[in-house]
C-alpha atoms as a PDB file:
ATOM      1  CA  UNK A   1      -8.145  49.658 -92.066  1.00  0.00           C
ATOM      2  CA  UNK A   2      -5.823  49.540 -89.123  1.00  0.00           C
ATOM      3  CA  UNK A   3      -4.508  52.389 -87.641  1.00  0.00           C
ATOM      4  CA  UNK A   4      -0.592  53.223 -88.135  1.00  0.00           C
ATOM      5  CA  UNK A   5       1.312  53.777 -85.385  1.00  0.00           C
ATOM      6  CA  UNK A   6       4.727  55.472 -86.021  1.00  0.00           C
ATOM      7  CA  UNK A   7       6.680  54.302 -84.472  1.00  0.00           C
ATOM      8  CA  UNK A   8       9.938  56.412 -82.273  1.00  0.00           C
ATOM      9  CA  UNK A   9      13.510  55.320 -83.455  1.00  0.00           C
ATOM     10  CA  UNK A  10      16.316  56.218 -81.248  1.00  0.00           C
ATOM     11  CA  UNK A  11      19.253  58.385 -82.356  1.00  0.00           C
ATOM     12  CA  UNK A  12      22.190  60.162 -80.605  1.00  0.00           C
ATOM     13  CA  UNK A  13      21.620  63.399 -78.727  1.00  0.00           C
ATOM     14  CA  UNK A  14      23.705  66.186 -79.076  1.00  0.00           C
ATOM     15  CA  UNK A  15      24.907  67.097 -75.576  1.00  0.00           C
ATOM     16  CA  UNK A  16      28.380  68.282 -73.617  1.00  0.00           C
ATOM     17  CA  UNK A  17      31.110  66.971 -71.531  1.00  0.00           C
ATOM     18  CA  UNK A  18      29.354  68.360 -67.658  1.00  0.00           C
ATOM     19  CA  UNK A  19      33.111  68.498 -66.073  1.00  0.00           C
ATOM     20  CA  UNK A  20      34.013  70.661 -69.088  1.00  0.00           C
ATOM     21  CA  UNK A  21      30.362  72.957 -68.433  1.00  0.00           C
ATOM     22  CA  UNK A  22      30.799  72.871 -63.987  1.00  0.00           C
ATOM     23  CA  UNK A  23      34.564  74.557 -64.538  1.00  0.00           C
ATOM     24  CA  UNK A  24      32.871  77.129 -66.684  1.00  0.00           C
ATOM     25  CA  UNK A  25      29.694  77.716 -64.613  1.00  0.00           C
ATOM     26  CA  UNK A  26      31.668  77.809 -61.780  1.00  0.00           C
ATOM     27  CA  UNK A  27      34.148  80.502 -62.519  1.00  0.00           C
ATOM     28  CA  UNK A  28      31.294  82.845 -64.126  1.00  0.00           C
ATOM     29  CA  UNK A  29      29.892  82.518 -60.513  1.00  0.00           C
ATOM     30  CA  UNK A  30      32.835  82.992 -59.247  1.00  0.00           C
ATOM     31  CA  UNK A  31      33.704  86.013 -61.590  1.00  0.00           C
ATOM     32  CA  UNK A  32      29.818  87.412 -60.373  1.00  0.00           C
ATOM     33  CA  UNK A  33      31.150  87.391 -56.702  1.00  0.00           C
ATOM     34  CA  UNK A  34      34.006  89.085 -56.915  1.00  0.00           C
ATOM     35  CA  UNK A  35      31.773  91.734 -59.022  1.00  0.00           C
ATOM     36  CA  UNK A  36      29.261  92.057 -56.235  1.00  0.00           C
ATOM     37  CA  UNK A  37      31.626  92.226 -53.647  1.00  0.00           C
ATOM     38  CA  UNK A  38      34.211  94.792 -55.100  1.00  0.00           C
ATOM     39  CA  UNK A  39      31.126  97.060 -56.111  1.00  0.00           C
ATOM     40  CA  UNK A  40      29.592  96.380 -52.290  1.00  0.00           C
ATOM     41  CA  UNK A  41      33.208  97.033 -50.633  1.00  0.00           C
ATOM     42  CA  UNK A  42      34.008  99.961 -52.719  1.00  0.00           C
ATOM     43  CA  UNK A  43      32.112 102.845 -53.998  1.00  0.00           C
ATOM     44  CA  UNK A  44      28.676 101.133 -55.271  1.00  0.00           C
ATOM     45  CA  UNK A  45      28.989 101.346 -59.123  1.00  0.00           C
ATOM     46  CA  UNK A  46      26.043  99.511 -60.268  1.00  0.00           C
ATOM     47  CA  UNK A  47      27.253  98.327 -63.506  1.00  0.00           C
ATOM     48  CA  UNK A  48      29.803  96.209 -61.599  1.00  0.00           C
ATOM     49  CA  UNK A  49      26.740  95.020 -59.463  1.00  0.00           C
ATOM     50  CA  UNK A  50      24.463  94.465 -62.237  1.00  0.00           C
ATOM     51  CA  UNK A  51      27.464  92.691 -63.518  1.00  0.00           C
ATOM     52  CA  UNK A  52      28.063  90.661 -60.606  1.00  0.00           C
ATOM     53  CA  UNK A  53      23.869  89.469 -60.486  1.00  0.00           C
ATOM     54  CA  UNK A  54      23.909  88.824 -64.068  1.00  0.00           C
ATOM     55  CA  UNK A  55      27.034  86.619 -64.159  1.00  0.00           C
ATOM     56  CA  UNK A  56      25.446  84.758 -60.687  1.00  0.00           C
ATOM     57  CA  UNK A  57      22.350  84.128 -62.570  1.00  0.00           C
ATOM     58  CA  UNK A  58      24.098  82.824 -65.483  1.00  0.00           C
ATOM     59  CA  UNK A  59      26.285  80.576 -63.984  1.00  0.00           C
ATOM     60  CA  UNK A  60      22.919  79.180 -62.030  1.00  0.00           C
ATOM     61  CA  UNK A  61      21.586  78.745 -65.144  1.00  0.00           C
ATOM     62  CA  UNK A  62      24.365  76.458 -66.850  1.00  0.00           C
ATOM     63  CA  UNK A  63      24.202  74.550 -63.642  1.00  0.00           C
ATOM     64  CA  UNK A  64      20.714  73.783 -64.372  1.00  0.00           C
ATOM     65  CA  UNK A  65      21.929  71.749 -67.442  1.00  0.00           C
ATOM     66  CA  UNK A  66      23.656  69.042 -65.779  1.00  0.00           C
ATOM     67  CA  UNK A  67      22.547  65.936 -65.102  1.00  0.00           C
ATOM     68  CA  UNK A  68      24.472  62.576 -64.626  1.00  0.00           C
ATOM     69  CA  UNK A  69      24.705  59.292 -66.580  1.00  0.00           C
ATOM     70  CA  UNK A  70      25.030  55.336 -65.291  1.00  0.00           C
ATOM     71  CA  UNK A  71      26.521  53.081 -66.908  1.00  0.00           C
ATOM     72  CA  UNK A  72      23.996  50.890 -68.636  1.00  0.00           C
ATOM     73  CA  UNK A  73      21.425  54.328 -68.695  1.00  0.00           C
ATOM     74  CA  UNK A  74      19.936  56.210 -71.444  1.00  0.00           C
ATOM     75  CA  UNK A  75      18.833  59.804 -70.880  1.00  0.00           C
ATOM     76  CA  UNK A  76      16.467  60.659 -73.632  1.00  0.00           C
ATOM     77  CA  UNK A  77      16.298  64.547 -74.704  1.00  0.00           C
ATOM     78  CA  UNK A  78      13.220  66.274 -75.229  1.00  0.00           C
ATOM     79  CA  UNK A  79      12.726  70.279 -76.269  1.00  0.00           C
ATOM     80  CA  UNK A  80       8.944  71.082 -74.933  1.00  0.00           C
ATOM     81  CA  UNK A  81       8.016  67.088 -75.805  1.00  0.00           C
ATOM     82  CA  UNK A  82       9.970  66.753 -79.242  1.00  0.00           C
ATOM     83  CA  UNK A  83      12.473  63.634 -78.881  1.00  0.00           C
ATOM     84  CA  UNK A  84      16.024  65.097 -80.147  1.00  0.00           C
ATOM     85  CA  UNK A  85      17.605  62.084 -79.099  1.00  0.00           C
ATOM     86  CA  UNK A  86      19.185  59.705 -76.693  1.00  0.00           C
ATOM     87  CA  UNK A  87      22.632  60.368 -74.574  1.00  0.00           C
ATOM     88  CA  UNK A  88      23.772  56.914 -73.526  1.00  0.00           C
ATOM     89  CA  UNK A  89      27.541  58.378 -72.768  1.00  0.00           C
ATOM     90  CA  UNK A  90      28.283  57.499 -68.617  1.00  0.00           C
ATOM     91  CA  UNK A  91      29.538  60.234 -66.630  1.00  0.00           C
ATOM     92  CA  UNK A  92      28.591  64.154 -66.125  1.00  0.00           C
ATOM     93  CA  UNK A  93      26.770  65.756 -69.073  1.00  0.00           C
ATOM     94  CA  UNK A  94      25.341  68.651 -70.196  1.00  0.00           C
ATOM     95  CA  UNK A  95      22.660  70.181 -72.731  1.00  0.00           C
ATOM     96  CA  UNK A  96      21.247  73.672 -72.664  1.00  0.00           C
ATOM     97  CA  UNK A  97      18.525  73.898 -69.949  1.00  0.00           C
ATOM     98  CA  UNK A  98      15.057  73.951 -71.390  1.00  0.00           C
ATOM     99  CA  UNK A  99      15.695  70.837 -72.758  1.00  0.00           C
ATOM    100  CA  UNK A 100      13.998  68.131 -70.612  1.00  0.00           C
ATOM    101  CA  UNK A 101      15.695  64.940 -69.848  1.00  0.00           C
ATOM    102  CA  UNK A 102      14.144  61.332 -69.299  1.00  0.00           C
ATOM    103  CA  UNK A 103      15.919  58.410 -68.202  1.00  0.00           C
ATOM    104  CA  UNK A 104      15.531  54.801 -68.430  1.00  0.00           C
ATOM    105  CA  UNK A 105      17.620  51.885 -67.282  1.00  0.00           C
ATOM    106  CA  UNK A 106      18.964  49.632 -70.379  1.00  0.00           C
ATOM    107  CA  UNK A 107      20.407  47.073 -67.670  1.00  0.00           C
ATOM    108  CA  UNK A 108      19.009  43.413 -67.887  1.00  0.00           C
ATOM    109  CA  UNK A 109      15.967  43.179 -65.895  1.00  0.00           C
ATOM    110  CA  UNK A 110      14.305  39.487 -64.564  1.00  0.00           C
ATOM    111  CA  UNK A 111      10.860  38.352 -63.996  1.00  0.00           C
ATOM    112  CA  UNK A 112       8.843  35.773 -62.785  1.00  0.00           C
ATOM    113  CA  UNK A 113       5.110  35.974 -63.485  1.00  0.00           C
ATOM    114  CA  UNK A 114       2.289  35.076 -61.687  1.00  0.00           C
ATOM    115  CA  UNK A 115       1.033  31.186 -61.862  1.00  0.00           C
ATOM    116  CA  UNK A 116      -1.630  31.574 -64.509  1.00  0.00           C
ATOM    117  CA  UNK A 117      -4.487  29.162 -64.539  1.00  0.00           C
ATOM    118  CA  UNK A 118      -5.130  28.320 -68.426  1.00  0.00           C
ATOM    119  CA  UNK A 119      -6.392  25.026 -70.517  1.00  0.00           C
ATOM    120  CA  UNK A 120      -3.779  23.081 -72.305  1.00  0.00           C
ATOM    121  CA  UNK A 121      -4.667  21.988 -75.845  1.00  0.00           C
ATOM    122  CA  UNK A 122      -6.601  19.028 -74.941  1.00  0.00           C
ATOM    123  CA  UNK A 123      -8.414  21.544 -72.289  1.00  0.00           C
ATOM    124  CA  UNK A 124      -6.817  20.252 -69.300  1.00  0.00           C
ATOM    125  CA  UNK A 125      -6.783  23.194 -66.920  1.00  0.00           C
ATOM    126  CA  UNK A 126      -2.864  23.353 -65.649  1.00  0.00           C
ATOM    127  CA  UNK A 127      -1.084  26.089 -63.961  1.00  0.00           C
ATOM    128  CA  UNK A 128       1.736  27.591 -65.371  1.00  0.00           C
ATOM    129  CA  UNK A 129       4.357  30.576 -65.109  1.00  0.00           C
ATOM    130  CA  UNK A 130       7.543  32.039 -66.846  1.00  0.00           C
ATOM    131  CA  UNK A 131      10.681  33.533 -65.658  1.00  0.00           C
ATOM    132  CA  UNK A 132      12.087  36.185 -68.434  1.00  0.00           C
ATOM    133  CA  UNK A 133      15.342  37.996 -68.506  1.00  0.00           C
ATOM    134  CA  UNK A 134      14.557  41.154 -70.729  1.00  0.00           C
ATOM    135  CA  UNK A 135      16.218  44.396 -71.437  1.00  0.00           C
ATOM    136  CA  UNK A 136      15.397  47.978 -73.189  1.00  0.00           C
ATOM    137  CA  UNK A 137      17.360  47.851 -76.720  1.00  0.00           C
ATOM    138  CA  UNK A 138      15.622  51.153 -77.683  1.00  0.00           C
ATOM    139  CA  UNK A 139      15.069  54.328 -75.260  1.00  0.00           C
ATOM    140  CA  UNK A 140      12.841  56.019 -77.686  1.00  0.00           C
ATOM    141  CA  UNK A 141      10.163  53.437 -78.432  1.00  0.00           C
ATOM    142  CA  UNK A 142       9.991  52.332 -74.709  1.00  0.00           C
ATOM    143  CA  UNK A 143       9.295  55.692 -73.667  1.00  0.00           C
ATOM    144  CA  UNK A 144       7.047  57.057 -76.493  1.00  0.00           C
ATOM    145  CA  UNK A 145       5.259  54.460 -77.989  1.00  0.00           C
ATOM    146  CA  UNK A 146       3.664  52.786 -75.095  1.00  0.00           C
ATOM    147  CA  UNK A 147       2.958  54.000 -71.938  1.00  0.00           C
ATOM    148  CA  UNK A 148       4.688  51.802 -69.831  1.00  0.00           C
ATOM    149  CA  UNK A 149       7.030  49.425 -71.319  1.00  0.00           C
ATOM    150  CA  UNK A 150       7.659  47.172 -67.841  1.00  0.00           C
ATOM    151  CA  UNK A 151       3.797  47.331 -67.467  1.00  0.00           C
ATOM    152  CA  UNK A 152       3.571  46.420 -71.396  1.00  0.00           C
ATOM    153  CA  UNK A 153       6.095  43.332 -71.260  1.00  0.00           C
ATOM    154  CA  UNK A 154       4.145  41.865 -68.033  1.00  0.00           C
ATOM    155  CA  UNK A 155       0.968  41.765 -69.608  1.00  0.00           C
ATOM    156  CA  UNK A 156       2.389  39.995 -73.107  1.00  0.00           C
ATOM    157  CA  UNK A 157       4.250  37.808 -70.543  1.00  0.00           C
ATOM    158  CA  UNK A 158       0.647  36.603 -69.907  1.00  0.00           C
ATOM    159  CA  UNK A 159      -0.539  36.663 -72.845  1.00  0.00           C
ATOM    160  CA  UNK A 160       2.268  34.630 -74.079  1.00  0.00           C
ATOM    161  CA  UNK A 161       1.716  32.207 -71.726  1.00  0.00           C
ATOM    162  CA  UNK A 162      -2.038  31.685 -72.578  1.00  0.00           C
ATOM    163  CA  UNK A 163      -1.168  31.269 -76.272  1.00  0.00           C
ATOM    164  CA  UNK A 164       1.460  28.761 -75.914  1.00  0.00           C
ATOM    165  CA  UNK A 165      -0.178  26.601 -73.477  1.00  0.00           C
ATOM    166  CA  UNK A 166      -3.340  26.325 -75.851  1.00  0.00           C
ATOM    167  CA  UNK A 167      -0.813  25.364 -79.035  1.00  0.00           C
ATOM    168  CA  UNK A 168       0.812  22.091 -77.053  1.00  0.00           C
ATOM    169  CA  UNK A 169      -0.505  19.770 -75.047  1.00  0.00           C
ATOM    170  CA  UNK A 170       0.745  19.197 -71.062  1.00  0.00           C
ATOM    171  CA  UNK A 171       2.094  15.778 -71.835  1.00  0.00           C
ATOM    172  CA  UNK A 172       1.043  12.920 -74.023  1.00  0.00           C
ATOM    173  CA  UNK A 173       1.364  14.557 -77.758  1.00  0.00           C
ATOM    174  CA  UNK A 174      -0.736  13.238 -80.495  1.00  0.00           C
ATOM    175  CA  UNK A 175       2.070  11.471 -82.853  1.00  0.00           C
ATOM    176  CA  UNK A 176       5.081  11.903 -80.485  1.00  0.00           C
ATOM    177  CA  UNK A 177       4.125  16.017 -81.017  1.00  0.00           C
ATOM    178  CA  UNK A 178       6.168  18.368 -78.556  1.00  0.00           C
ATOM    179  CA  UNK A 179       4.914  18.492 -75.419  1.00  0.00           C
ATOM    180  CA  UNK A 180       5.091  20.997 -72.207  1.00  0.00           C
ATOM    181  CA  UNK A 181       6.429  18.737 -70.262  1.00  0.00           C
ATOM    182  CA  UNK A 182       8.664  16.582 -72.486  1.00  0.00           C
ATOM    183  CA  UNK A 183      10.145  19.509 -74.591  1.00  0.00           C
ATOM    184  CA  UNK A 184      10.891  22.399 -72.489  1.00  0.00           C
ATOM    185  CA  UNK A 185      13.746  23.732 -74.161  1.00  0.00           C
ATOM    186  CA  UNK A 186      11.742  23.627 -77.537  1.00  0.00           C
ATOM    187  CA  UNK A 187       9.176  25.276 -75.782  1.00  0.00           C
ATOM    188  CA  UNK A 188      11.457  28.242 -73.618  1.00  0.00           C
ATOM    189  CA  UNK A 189      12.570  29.112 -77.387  1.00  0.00           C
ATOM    190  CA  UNK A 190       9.438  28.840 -78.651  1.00  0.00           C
ATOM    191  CA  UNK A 191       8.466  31.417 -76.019  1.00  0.00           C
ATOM    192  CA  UNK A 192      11.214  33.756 -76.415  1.00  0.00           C
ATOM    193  CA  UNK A 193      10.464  33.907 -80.182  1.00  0.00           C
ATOM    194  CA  UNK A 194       6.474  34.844 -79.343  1.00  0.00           C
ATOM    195  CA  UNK A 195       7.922  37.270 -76.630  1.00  0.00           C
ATOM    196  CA  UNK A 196      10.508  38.695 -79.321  1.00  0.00           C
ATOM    197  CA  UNK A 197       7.490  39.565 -81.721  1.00  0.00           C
ATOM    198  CA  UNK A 198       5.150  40.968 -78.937  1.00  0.00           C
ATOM    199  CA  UNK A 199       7.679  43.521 -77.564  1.00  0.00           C
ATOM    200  CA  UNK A 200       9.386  44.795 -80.550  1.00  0.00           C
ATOM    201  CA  UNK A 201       6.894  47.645 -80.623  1.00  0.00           C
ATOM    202  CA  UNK A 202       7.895  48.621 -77.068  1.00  0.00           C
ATOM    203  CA  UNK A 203      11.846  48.458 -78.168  1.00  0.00           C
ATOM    204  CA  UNK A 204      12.124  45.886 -75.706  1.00  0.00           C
ATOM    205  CA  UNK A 205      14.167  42.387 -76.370  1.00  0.00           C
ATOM    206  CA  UNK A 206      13.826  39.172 -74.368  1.00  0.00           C
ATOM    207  CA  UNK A 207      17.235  37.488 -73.990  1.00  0.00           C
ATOM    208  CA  UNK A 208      15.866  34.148 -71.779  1.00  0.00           C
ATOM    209  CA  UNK A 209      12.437  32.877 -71.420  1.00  0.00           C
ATOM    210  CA  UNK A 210      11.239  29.657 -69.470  1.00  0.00           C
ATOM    211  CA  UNK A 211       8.858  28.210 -67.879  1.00  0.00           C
ATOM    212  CA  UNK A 212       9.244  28.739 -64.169  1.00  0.00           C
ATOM    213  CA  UNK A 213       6.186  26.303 -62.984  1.00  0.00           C
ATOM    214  CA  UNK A 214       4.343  23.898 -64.773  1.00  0.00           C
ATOM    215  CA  UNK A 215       1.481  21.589 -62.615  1.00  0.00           C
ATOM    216  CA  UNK A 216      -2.022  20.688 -63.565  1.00  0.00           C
ATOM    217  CA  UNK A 217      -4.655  22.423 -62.102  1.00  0.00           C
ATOM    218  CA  UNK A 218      -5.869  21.020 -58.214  1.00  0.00           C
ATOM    219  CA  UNK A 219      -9.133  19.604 -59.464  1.00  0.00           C
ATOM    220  CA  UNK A 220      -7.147  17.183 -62.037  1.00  0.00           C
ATOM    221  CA  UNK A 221      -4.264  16.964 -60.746  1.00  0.00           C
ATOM    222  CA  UNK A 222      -5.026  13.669 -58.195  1.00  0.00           C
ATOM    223  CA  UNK A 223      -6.351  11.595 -61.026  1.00  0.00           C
ATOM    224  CA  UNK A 224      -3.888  12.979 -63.362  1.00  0.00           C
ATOM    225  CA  UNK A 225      -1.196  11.681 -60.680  1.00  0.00           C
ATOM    226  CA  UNK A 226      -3.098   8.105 -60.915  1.00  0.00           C
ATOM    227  CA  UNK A 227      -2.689   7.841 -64.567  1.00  0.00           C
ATOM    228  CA  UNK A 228       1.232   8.635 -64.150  1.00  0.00           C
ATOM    229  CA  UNK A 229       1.412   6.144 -61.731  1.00  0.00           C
ATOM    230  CA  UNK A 230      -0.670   3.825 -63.741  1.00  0.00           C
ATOM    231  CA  UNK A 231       1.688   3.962 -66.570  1.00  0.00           C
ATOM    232  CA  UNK A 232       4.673   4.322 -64.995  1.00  0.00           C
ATOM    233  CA  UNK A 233       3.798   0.290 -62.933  1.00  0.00           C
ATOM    234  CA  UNK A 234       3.035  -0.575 -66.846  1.00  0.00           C
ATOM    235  CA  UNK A 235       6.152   0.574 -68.100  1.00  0.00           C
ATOM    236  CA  UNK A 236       7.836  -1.391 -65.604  1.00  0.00           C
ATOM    237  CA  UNK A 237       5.920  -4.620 -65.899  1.00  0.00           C
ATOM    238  CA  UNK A 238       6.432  -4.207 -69.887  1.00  0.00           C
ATOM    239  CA  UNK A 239      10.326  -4.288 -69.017  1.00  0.00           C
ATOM    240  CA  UNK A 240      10.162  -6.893 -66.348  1.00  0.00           C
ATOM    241  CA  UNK A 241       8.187  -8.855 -68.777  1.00  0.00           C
ATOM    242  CA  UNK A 242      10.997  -8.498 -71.566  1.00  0.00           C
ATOM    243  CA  UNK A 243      13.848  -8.893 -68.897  1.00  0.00           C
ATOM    244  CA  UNK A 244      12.124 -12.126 -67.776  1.00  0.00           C
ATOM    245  CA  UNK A 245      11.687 -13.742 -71.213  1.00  0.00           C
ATOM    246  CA  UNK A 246      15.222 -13.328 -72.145  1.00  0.00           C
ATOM    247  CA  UNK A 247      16.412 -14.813 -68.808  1.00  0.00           C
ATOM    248  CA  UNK A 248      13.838 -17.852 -69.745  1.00  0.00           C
ATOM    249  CA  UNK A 249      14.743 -18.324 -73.396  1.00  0.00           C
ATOM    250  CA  UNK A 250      18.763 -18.139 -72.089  1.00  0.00           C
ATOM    251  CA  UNK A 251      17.822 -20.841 -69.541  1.00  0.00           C
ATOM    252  CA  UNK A 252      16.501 -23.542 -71.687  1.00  0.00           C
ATOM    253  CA  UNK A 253      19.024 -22.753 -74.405  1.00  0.00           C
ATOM    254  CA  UNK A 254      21.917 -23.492 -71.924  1.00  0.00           C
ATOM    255  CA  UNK A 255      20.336 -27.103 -70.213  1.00  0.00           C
ATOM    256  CA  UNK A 256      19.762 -28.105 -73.825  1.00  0.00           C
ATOM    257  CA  UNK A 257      23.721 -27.095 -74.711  1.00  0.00           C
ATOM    258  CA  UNK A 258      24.679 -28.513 -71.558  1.00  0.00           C
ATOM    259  CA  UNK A 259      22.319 -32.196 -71.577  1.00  0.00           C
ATOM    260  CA  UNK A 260      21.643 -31.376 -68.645  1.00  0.00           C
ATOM    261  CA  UNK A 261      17.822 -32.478 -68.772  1.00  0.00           C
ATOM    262  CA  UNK A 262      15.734 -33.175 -71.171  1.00  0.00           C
ATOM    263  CA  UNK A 263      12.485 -31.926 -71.341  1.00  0.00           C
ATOM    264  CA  UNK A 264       9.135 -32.441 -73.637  1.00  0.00           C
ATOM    265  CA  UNK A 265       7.249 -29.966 -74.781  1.00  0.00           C
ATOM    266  CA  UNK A 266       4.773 -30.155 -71.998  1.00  0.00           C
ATOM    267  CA  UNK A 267       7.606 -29.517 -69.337  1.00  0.00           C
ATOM    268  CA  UNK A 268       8.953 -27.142 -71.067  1.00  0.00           C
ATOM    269  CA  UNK A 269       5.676 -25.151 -71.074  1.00  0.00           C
ATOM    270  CA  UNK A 270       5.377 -25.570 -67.683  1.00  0.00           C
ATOM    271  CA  UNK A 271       9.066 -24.954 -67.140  1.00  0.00           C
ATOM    272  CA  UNK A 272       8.475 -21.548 -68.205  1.00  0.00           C
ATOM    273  CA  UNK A 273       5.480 -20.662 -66.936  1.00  0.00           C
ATOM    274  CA  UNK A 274       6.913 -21.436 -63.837  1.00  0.00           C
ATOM    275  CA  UNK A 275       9.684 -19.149 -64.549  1.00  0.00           C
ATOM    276  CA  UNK A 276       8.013 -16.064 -65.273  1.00  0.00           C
ATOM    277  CA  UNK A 277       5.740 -16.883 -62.478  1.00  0.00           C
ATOM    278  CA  UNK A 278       8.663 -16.295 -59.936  1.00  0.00           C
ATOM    279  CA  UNK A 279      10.633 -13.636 -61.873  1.00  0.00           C
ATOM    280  CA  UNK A 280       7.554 -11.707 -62.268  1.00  0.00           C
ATOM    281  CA  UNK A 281       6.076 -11.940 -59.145  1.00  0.00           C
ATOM    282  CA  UNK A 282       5.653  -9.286 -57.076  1.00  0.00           C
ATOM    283  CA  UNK A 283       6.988 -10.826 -53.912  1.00  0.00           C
ATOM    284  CA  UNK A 284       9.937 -13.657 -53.624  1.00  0.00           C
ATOM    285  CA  UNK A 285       9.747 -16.804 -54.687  1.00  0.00           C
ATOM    286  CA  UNK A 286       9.154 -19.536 -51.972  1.00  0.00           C
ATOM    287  CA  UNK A 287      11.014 -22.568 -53.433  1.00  0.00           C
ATOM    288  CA  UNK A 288       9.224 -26.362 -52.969  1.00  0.00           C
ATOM    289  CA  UNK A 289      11.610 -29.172 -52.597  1.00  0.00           C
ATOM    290  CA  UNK A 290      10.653 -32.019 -54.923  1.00  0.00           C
ATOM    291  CA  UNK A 291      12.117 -35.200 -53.535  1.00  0.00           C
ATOM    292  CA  UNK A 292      10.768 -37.530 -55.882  1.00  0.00           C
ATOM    293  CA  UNK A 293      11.366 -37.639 -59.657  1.00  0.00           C
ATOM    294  CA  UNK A 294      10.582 -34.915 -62.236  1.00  0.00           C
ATOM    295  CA  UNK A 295       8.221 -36.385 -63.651  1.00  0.00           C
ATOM    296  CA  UNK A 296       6.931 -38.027 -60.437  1.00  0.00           C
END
């Protein structure tokens, strides 16, 4: 069996307004002063100066319990390593002083990884990388149940990465299947969702993920540049081809409206294969004045 981790769930802390607790710590000291100095400047009565010490010391001491809050800042409270909760109110506040205090930023944080060299699902080595926008939704699981939650999201960044890359291919799907190329926004949510599931247990959520770089590999990627090209000079010659058809079968539908010419089936055929001869061609046609007759 598994081991069960349990895991921390955030809840309010109970802690004090710090204006409300600096006004009070700061008239005890100033109560202890005036005790010190009207037992120094007068005849010494040491109750008044023990007085005066104590009410110094305790004034010190409520001091010690302040601390301050950001906005967008979580200060979780711990009594000697038990979590009693999380303060999240901004401003000055205040809990009694043996209580330790740990804080952690909630504010949206952004990363870009590093390129990571990984095999597509055909096994195409390609280089890739993500930029996430992330955030801490809870202060007690990203403090207590993993070590270090920024260190913890960077490394399932990776891991992310290495999982979806081996689920799609880089382009060219088998039965028009998402790609990484093609289908990036299916793939940036597809990401987030993986990310989502990784970093729950750190109470971390991933607002944005995508993907930052995408290349194949440097030992690939000239003959993988050949194939584009390849197929992109096909895909044109497919639609030249098409384009050059139409403009043939317009042609001879329009001299045979107009009786213009008429024309057997062998000129015909040669009528059009001179046609897509010059509308094909790579260069431009250099017309050849025939003075005699057509058929001459």
């Amino acid at each position: 069996m598994e081991p069960q981790i349990n895991a921390s769930a955030e809840r309010p802390a109970q802690t004090s307004s710090g204006i409300l607790m600096l006004l009070l710590s700061l008239l005890v000291m100033l109560g202890g002063a005036l005790a010190i100095i009207m037992a120094v400047g007068g005849a010494v009565v040491p109750i008044v100066l023990l007085a005066g010490i104590v009410l110094e010391l305790v004034g010190l001491f409520l001091m010690c319990g302040l601390y301050s809050v950001q906005p967008n800042e979580a200060v979780a409270i711990l009594l000697f390593g038990d979590y009693r909760g999380t303060d999240r109110k901004a401003g000055l506040r205040w809990v009694v002083p043996w209580y330790s205090r740990k804080k952690v930023s909630m504010r949206v944080r952004n990363v870009t990884s590093d390129k990571l060299k990984v095999n597509d699902k055909r096994g195409n080595p390609i280089e890739i990388a993500a930029n996430v926008v992330w955030r801490v939704r809870d202060s007690a699981q990203a403090l207590f149940d993993v070590d270090d939650f920024a260190a913890f999201v960077n490394i399932q960044i990776d891991t992310a990465l290495r999982d979806i890359t081996s689920t799609y291919a880089y382009d060219h799907g088998d039965d028009h299947e998402p790609t990484l190329r093609a289908d990036a926004e299916l793939i940036a949510e597809k990401l987030r969702e993986e990310l989502n599931e990784r970093v729950r247990v750190a109470g971390v959520t991933i607002d944005e993920a995508r993907l930052a770089h995408l290349a194949y590999a440097s030992e690939i990627a000239s003959a993988m540049l050949r194939r584009q090209q390849a197929e992109a000079i096909l895909s044109a010659r497919r639609l030249i081809v098409q384009g050059a058809v139409e403009m043939v079968e317009n042609a001879l539908e329009r001299l045979a409206e107009l009786n213009v010419v008429e024309l057997d089936e062998d000129r015909k055929a040669a009528m059009v294969s001179n046609l897509l001869v010059v509308l094909c061609a790579d260069r431009e046609a250099q017309p050849v004045v025939n003075t005699g007759t057509l058929y001459g």
